[in-house]
C-alpha atoms as a PDB file:
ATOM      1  CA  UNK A   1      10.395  11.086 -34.165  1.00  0.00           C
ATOM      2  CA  UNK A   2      12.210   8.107 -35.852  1.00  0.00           C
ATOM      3  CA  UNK A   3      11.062   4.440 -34.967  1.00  0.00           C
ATOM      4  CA  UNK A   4      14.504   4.143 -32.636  1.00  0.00           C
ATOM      5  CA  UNK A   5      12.170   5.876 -30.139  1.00  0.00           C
ATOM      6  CA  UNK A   6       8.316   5.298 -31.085  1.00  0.00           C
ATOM      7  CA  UNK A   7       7.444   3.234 -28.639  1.00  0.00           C
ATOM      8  CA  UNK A   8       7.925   3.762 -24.392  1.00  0.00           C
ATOM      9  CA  UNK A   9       7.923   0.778 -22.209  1.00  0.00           C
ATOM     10  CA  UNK A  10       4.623   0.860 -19.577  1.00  0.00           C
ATOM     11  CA  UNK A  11       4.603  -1.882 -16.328  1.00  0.00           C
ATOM     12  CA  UNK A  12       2.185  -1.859 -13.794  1.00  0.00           C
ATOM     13  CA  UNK A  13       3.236  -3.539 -10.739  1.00  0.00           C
ATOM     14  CA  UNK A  14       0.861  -5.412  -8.134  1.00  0.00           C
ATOM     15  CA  UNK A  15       1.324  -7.363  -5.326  1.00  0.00           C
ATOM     16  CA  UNK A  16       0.726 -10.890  -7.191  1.00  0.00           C
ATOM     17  CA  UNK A  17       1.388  -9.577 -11.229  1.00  0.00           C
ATOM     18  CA  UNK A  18       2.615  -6.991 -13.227  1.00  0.00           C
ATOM     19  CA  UNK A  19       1.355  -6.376 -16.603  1.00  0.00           C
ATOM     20  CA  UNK A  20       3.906  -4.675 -19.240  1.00  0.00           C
ATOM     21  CA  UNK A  21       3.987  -3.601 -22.555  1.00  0.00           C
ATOM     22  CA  UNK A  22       5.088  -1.497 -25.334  1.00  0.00           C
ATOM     23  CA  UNK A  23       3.030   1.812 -26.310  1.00  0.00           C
ATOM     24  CA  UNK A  24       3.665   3.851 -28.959  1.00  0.00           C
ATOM     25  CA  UNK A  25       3.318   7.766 -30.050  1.00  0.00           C
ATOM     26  CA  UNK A  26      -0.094   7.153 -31.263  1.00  0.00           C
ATOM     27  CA  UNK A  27      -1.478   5.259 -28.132  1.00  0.00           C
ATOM     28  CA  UNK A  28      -1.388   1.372 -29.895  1.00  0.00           C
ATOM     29  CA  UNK A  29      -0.139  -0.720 -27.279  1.00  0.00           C
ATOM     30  CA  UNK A  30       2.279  -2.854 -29.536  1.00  0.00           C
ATOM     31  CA  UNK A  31       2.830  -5.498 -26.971  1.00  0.00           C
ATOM     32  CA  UNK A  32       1.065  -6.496 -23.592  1.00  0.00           C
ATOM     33  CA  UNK A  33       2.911  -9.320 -21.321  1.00  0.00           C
ATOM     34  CA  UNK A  34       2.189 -10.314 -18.070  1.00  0.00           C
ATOM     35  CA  UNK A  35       4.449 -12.259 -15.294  1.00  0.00           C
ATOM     36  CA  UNK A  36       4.248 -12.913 -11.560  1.00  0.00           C
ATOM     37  CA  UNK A  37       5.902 -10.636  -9.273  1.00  0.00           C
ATOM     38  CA  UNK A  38       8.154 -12.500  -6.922  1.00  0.00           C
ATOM     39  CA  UNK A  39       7.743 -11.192  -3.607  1.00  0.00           C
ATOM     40  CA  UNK A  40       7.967 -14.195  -1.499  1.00  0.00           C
ATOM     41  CA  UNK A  41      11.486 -13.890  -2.476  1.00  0.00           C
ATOM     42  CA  UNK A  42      12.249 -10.372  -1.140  1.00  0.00           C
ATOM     43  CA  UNK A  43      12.364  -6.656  -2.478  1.00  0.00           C
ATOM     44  CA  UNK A  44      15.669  -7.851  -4.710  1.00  0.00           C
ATOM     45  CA  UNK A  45      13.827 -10.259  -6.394  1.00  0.00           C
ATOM     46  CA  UNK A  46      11.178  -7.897  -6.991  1.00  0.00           C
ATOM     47  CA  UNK A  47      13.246  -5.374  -8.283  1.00  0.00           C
ATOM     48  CA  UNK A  48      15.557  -7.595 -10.019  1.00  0.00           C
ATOM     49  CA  UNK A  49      12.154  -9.211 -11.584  1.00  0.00           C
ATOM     50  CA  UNK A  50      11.014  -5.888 -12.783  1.00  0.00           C
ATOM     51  CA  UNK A  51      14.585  -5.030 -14.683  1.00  0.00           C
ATOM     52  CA  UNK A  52      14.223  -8.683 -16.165  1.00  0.00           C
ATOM     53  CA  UNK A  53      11.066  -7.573 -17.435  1.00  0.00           C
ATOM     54  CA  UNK A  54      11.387  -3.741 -18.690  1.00  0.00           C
ATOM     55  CA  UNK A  55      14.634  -5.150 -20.343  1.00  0.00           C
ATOM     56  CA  UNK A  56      13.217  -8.428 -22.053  1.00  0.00           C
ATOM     57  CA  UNK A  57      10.291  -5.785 -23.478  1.00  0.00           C
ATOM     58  CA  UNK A  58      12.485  -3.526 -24.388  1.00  0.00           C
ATOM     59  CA  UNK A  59      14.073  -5.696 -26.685  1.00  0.00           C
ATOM     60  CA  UNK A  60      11.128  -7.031 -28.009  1.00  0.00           C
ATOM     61  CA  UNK A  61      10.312  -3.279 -29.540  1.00  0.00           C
ATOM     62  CA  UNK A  62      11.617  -2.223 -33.365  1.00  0.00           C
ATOM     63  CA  UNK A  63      14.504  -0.262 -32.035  1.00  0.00           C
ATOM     64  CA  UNK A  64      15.191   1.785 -28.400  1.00  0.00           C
ATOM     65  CA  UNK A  65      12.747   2.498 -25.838  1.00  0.00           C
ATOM     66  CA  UNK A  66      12.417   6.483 -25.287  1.00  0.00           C
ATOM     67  CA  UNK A  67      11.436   5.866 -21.899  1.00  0.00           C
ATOM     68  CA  UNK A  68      10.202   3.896 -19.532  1.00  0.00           C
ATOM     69  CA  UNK A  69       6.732   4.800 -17.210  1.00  0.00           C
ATOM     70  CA  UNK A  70       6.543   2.520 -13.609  1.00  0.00           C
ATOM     71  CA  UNK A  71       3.532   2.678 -11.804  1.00  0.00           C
ATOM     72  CA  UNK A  72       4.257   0.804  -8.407  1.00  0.00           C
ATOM     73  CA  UNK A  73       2.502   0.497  -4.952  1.00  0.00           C
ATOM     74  CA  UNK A  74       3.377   2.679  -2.120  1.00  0.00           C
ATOM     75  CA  UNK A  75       5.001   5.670  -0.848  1.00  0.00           C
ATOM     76  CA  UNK A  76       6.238   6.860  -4.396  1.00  0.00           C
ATOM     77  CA  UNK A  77       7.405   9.877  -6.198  1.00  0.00           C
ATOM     78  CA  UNK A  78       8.669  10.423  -9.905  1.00  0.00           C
ATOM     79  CA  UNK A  79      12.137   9.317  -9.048  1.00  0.00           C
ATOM     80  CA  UNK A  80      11.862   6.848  -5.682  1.00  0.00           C
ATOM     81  CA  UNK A  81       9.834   4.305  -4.886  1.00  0.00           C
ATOM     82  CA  UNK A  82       9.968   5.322  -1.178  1.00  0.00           C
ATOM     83  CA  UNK A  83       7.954   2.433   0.454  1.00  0.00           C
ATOM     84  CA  UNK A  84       5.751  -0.504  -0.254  1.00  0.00           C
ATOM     85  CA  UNK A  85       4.475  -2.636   2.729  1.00  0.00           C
ATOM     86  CA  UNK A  86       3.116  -5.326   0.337  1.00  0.00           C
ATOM     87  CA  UNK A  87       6.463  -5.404  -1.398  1.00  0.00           C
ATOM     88  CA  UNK A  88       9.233  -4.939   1.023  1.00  0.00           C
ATOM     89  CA  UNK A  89      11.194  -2.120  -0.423  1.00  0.00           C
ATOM     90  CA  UNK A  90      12.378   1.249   0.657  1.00  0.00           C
ATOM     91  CA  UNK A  91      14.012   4.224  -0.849  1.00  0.00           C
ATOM     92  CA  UNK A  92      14.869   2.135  -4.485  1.00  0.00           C
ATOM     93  CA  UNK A  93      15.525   5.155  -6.742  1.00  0.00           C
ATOM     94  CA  UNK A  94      14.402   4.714 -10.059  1.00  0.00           C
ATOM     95  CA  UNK A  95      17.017   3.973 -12.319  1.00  0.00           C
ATOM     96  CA  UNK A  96      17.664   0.815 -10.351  1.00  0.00           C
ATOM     97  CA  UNK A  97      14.447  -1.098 -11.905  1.00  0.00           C
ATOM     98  CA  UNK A  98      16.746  -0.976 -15.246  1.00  0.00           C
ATOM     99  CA  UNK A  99      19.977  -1.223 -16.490  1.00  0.00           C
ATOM    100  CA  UNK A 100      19.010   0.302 -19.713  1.00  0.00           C
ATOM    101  CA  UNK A 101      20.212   4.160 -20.285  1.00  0.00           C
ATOM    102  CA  UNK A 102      16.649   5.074 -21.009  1.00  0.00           C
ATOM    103  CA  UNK A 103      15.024   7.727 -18.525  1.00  0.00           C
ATOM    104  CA  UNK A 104      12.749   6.552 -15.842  1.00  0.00           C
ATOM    105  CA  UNK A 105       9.496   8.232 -14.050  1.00  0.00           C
ATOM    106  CA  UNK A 106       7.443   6.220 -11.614  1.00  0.00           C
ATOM    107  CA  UNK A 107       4.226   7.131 -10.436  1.00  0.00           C
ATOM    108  CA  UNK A 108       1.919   5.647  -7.687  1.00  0.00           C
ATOM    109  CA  UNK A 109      -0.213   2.688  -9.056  1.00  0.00           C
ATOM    110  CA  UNK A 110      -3.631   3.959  -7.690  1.00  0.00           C
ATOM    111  CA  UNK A 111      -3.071   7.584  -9.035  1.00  0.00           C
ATOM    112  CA  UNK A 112      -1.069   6.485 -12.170  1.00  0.00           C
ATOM    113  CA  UNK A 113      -4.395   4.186 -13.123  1.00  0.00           C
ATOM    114  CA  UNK A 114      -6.429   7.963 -12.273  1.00  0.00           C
ATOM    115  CA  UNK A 115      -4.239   9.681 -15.190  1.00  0.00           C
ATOM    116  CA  UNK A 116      -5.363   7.171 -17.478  1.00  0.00           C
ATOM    117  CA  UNK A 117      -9.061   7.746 -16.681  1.00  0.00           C
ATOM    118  CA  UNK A 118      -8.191  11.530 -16.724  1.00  0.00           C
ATOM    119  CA  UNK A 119      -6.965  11.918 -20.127  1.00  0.00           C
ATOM    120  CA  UNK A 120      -7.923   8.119 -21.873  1.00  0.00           C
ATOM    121  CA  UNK A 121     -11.209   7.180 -19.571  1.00  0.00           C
ATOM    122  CA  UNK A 122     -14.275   8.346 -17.909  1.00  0.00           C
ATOM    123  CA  UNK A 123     -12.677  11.607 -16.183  1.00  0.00           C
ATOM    124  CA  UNK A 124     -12.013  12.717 -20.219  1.00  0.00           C
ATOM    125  CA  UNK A 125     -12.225  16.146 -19.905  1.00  0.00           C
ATOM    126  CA  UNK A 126     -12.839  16.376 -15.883  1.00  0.00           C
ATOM    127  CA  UNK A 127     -10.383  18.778 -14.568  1.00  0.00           C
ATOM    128  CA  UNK A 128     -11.705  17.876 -10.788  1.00  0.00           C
ATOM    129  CA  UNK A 129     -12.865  14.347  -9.753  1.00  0.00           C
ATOM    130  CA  UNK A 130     -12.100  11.063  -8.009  1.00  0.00           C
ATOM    131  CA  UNK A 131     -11.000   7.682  -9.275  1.00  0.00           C
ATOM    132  CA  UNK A 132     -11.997   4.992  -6.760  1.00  0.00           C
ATOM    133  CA  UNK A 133     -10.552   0.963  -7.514  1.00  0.00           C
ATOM    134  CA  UNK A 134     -12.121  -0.561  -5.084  1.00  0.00           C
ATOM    135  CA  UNK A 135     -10.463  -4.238  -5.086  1.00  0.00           C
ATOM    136  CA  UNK A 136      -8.713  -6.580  -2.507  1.00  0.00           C
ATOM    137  CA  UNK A 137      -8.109  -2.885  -0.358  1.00  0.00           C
ATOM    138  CA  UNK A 138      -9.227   0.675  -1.309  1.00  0.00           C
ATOM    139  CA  UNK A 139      -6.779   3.448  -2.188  1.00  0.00           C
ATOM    140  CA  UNK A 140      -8.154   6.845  -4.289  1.00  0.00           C
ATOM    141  CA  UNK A 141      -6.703   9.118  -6.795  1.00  0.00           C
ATOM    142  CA  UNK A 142      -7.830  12.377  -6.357  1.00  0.00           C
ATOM    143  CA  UNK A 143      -7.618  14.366  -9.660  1.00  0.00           C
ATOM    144  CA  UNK A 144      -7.563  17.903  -9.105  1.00  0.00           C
ATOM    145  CA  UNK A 145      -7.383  20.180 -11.911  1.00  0.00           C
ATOM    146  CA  UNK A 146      -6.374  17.803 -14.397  1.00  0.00           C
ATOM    147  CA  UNK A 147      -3.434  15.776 -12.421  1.00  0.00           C
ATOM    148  CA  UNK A 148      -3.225  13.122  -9.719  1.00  0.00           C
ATOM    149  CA  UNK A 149      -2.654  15.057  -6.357  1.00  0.00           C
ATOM    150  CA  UNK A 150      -0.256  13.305  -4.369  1.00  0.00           C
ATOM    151  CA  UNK A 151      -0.216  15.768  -1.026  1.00  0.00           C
ATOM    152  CA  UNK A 152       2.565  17.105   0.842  1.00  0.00           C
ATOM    153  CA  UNK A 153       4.358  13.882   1.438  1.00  0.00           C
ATOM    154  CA  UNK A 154       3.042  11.051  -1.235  1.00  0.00           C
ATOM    155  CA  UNK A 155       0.490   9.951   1.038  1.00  0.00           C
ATOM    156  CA  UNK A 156      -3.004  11.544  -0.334  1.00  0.00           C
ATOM    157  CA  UNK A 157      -5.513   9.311  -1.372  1.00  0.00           C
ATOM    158  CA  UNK A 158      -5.483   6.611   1.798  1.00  0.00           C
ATOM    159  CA  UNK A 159      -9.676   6.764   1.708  1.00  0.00           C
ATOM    160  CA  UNK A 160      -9.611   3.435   2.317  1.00  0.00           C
ATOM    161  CA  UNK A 161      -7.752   4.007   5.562  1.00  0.00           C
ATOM    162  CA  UNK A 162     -10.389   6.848   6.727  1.00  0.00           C
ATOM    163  CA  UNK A 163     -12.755   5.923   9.986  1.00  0.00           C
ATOM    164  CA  UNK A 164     -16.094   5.648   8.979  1.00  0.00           C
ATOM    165  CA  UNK A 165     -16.845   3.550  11.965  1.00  0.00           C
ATOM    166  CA  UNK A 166     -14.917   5.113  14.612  1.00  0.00           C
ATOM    167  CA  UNK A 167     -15.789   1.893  17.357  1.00  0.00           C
ATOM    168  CA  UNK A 168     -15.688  -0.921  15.086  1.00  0.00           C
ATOM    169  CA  UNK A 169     -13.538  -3.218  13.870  1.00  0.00           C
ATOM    170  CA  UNK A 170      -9.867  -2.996  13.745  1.00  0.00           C
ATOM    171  CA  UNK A 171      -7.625  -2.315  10.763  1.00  0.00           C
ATOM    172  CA  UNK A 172      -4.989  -4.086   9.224  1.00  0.00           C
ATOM    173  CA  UNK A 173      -3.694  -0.657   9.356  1.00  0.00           C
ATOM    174  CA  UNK A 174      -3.928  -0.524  13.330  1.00  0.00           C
ATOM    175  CA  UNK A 175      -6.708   1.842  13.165  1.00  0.00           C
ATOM    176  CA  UNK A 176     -10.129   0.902  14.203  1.00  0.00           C
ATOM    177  CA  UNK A 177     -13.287   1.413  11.260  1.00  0.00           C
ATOM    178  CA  UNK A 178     -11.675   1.656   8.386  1.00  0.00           C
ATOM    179  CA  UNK A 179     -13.653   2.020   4.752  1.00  0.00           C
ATOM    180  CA  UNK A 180     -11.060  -0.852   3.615  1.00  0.00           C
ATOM    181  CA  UNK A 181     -12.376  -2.968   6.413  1.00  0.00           C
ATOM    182  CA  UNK A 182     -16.185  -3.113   5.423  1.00  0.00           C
ATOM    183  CA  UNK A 183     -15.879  -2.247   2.148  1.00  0.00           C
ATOM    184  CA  UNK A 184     -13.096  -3.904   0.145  1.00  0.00           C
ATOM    185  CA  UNK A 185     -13.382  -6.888  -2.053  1.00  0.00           C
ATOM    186  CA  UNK A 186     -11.484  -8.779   0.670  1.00  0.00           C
ATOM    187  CA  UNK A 187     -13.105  -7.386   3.360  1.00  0.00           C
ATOM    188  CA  UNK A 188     -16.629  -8.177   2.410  1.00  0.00           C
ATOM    189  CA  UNK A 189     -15.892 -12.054   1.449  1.00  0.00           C
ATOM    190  CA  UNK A 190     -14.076 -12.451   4.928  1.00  0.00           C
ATOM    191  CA  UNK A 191     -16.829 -10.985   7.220  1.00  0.00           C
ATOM    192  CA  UNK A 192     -19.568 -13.066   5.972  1.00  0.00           C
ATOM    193  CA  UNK A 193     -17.027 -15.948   5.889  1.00  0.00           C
ATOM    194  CA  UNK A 194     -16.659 -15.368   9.940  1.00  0.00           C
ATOM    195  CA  UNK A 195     -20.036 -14.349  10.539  1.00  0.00           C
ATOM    196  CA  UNK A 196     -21.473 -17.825   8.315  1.00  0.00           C
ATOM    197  CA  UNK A 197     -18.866 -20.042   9.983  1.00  0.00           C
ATOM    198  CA  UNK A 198     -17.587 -21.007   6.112  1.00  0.00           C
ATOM    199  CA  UNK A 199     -14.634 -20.852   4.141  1.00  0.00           C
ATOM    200  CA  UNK A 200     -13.333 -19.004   0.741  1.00  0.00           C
ATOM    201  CA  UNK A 201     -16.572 -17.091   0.178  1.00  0.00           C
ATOM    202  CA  UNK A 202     -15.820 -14.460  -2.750  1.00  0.00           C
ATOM    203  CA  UNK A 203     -17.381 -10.860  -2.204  1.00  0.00           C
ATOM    204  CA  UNK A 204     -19.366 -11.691  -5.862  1.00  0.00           C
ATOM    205  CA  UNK A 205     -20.823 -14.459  -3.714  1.00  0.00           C
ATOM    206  CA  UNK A 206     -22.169 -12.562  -1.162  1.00  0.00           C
ATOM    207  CA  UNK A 207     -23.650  -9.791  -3.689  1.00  0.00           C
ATOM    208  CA  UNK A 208     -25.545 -11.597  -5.619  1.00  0.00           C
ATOM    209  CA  UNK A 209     -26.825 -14.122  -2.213  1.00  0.00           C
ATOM    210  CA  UNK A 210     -30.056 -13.679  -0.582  1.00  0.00           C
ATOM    211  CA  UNK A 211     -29.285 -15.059   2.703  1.00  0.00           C
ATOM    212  CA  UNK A 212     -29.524 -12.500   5.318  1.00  0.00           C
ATOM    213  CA  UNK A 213     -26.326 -12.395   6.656  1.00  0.00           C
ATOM    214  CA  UNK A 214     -25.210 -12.088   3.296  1.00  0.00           C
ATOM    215  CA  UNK A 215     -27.642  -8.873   3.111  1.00  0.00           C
ATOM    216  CA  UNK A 216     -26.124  -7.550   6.208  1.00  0.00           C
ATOM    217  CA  UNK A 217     -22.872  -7.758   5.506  1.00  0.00           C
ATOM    218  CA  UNK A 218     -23.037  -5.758   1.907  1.00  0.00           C
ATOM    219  CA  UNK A 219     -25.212  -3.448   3.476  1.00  0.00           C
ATOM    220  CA  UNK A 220     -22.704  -2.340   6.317  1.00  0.00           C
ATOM    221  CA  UNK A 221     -19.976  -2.236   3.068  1.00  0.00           C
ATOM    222  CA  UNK A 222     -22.383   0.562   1.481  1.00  0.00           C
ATOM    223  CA  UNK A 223     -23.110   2.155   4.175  1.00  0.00           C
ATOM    224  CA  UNK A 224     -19.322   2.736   4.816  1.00  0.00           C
ATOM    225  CA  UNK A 225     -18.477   3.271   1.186  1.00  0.00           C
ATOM    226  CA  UNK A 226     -21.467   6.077   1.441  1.00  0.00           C
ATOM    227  CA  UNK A 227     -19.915   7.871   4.091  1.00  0.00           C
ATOM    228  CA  UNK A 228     -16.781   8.022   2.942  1.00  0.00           C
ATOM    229  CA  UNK A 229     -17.887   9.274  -0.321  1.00  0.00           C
ATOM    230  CA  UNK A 230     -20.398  11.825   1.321  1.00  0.00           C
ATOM    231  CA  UNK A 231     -17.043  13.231   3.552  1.00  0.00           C
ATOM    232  CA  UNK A 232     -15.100  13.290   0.379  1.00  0.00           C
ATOM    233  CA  UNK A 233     -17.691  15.262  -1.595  1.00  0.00           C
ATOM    234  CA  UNK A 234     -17.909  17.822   1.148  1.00  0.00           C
ATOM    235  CA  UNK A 235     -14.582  18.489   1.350  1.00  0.00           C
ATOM    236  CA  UNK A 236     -13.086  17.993  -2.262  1.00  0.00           C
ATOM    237  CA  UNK A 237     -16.592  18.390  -4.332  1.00  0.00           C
ATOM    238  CA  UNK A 238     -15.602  16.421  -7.618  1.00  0.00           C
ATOM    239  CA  UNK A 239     -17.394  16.775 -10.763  1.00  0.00           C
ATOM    240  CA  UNK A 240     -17.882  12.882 -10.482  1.00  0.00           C
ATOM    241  CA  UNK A 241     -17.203   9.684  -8.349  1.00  0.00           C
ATOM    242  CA  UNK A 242     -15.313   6.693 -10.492  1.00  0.00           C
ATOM    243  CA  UNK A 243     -15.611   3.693  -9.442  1.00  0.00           C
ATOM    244  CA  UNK A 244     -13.362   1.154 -10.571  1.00  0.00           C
ATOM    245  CA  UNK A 245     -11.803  -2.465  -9.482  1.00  0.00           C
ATOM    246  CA  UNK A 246     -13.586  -5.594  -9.082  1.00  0.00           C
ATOM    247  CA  UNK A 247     -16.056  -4.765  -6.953  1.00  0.00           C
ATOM    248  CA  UNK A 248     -17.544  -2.398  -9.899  1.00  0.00           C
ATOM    249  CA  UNK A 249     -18.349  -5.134 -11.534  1.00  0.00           C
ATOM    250  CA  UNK A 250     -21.187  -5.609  -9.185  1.00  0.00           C
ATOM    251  CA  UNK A 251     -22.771  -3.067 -11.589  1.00  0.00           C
ATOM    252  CA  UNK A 252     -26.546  -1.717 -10.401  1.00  0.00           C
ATOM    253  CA  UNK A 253     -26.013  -4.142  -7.082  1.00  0.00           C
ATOM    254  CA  UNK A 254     -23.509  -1.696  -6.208  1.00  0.00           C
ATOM    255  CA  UNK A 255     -23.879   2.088  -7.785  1.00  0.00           C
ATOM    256  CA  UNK A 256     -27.755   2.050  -6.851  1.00  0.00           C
ATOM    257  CA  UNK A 257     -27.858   1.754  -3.269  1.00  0.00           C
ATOM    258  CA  UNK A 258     -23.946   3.927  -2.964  1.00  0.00           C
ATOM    259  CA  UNK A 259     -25.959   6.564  -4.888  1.00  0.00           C
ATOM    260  CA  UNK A 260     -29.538   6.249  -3.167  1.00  0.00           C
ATOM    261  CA  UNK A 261     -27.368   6.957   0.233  1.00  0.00           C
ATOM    262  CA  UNK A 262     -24.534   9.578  -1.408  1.00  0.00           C
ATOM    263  CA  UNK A 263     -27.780  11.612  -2.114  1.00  0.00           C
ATOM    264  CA  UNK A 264     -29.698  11.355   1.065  1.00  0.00           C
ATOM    265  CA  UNK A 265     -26.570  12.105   3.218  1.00  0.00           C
ATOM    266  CA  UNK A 266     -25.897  15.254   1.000  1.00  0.00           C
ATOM    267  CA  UNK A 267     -29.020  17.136   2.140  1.00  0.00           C
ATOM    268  CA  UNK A 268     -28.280  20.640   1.186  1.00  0.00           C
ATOM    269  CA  UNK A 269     -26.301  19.675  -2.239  1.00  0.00           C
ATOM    270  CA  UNK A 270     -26.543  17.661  -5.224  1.00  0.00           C
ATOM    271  CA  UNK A 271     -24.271  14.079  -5.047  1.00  0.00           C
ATOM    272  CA  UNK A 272     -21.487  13.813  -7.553  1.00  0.00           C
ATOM    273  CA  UNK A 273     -22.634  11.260 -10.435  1.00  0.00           C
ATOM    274  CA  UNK A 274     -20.881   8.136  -9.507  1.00  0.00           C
ATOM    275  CA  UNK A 275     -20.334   6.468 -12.966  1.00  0.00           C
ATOM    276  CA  UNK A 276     -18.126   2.854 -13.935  1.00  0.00           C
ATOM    277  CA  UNK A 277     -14.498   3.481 -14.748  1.00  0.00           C
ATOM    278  CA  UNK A 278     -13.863   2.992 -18.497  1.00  0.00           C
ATOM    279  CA  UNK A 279     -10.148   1.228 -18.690  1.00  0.00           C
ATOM    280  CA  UNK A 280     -10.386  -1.337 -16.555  1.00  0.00           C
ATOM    281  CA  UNK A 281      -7.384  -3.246 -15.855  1.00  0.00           C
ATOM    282  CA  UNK A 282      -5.660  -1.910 -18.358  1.00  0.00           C
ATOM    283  CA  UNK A 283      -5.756   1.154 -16.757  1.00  0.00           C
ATOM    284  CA  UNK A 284      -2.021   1.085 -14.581  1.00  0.00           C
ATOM    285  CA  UNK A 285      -0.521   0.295 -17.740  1.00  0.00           C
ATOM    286  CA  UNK A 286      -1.875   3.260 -19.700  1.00  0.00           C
ATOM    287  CA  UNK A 287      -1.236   5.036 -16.658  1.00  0.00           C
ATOM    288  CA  UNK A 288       2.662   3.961 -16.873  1.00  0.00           C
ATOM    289  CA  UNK A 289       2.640   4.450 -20.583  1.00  0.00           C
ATOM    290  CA  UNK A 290       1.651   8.211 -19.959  1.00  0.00           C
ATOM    291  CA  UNK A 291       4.672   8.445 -17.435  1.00  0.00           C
ATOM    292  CA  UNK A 292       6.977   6.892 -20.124  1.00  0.00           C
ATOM    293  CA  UNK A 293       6.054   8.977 -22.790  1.00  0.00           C
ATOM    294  CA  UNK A 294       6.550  12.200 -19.788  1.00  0.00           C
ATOM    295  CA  UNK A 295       9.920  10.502 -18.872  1.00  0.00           C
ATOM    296  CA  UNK A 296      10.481  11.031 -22.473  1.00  0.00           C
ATOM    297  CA  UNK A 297      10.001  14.776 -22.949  1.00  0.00           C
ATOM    298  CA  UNK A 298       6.874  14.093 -24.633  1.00  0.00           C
ATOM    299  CA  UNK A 299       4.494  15.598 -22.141  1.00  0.00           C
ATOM    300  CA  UNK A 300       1.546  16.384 -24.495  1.00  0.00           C
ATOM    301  CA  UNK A 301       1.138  12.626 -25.605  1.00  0.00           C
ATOM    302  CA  UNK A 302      -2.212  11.490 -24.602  1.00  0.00           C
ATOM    303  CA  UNK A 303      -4.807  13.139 -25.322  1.00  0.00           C
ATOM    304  CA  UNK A 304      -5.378  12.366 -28.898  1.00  0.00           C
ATOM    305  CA  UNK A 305      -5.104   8.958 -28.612  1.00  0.00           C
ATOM    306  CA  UNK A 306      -7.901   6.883 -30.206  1.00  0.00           C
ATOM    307  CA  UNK A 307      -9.476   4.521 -27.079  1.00  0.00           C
ATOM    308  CA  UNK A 308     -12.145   2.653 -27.438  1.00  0.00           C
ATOM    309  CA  UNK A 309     -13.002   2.622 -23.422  1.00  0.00           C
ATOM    310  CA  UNK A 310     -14.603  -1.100 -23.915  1.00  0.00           C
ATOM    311  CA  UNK A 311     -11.498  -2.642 -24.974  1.00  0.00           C
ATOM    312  CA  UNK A 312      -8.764  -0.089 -24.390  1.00  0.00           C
ATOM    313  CA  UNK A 313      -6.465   1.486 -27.130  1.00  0.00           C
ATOM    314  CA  UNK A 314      -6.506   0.515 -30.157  1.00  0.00           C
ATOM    315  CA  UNK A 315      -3.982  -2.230 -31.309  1.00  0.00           C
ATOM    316  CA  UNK A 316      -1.708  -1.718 -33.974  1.00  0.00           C
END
């Protein structure tokens, strides 16, 4: 292919940032930027921020784009991004996050970061597994043989949204119990923060504190993280649970006790390994890049890239 098309343009798209960048045939991400996404100011400025954006990196590249890969929040498919509660939009089609003439593919940002661990992370040659960021909420990416499964309306991998505690506390969501509420990064720094009568109190805080409601409260968040998991396995039965996000950064304080539970809860079968995700959060981006690179016609790009999983592809 000649260099007016070597590279794809890759933005991942969050609620506060979105982190871009150029990736070429090979896998070498030639340039990473990030900026802030604007949604105080509406979905226009969102969308008018991320056209700014694929556009300024675009021209930043040695020659055209061959595509561009979008993984966004929300109710998405490869050429809408349907809805995003966080964000404001509804029903913006694709080619309206750029004015270049470059094909466009979006893909969801939870299961777009689960391609990446698919074919560039730890689900490298997993056909069947689940990729779980567990962060300031919980969404899943179930990988079933080989590719993100998105259900019958865009709405599969909500895990975060499923009752584990059927009487207790109510959702953001509306629904009462929810994994997200007990077990998110959010979640776990703003019970203890209501049940210690303090302020600003980061879930790493209470992880690593000895104080018994501290205890308490990260308890309850494994015990609802171990359900959910246990339900998961018994219907879906991945080769392995990967945990990714902030959260995973909790390390042993975290997988031990999830995995002394996953096991005792799965009495007549064998838990999944849970093991650390490998791309960290670099992993939307690669993600995106993959999408690009599909947007492209180049559909087999991927799996021979070289990536060193402790610091991501390797740079050009």
């Amino acid at each position: 292919m000649s260099a007016m098309s070597s590279f794809v343009v890759a933005l991942d798209v969050g609620g506060t940032s979105m982190k871009g960048g150029l990736v070429s045939e090979s896998g070498a991400v030639l340039l990473s930027e990030r900026r802030p996404t604007p949604r105080a100011e509406g979905p226009e400025a969102v969308v008018a921020a991320i056209s700014g954006f694929i556009s300024h990196l675009a021209a930043s590249g040695d020659g055209n784009p061959a595509g561009v890969g979008l993984a966004v929040p929300g109710l998405v498919t490869d050429s809408s991004a349907v809805y995003a509660a966080n964000l404001g939009w509804r029903d913006v089609p694709a080619s309206s996050f750029t004015t270049l003439d470059i094909p466009v593919m979006l893909g969801h940002d939870v299961r777009t970061g689960g391609l990446a661990e698919s074919i560039l992370g730890a689900g490298r040659g997993l056909t069947d597994f689940l990729f779980l960021p567990i962060g300031t909420g919980i969404a899943g990416a179930s990988i079933i043989r080989g590719e993100p499964y998105g259900g019958s309306s865009g709405w599969a991998g909500e895990i975060g949204h499923t009752p584990v505690f059927p009487d207790g506390e109510q959702c953001a969501c509306g629904q009462f119990g929810c994994l997200e509420t007990y077990a998110s990064a959010a979640s776990v720094g703003r019970r203890y923060s209501q049940r210690a009568g303090v302020e600003g109190v980061k879930a790493e805080q209470v992880v690593s504190s000895d104080d018994p409601i501290a205890i308490e409260v990260w308890d309850e968040a494994v015990e609802a993280l171990s359900l959910a998991l246990a339900t998961y396995t018994l219907l879906l039965d991945p080769s392995v649970i990967v945990l990714g996000g902030g959260l995973a950064e909790a390390g042993p304080a975290l997988f031990d006790p999830v995995r002394t539970r996953l096991i005792k809860r799965l009495a007549f079968r064998e838990a999944p390994p849970l093991v650390p995700a490998a791309l960290g959060v670099d992993a939307g981006m690669l993600g995106a890049a993959l999408l690009g690179w599909r947007a492209a016609g180049r559909p087999e790009l991927g799996p021979g890239w070289a990536v060193d999983v402790r610091s991501g592809p390797l740079v050009s």
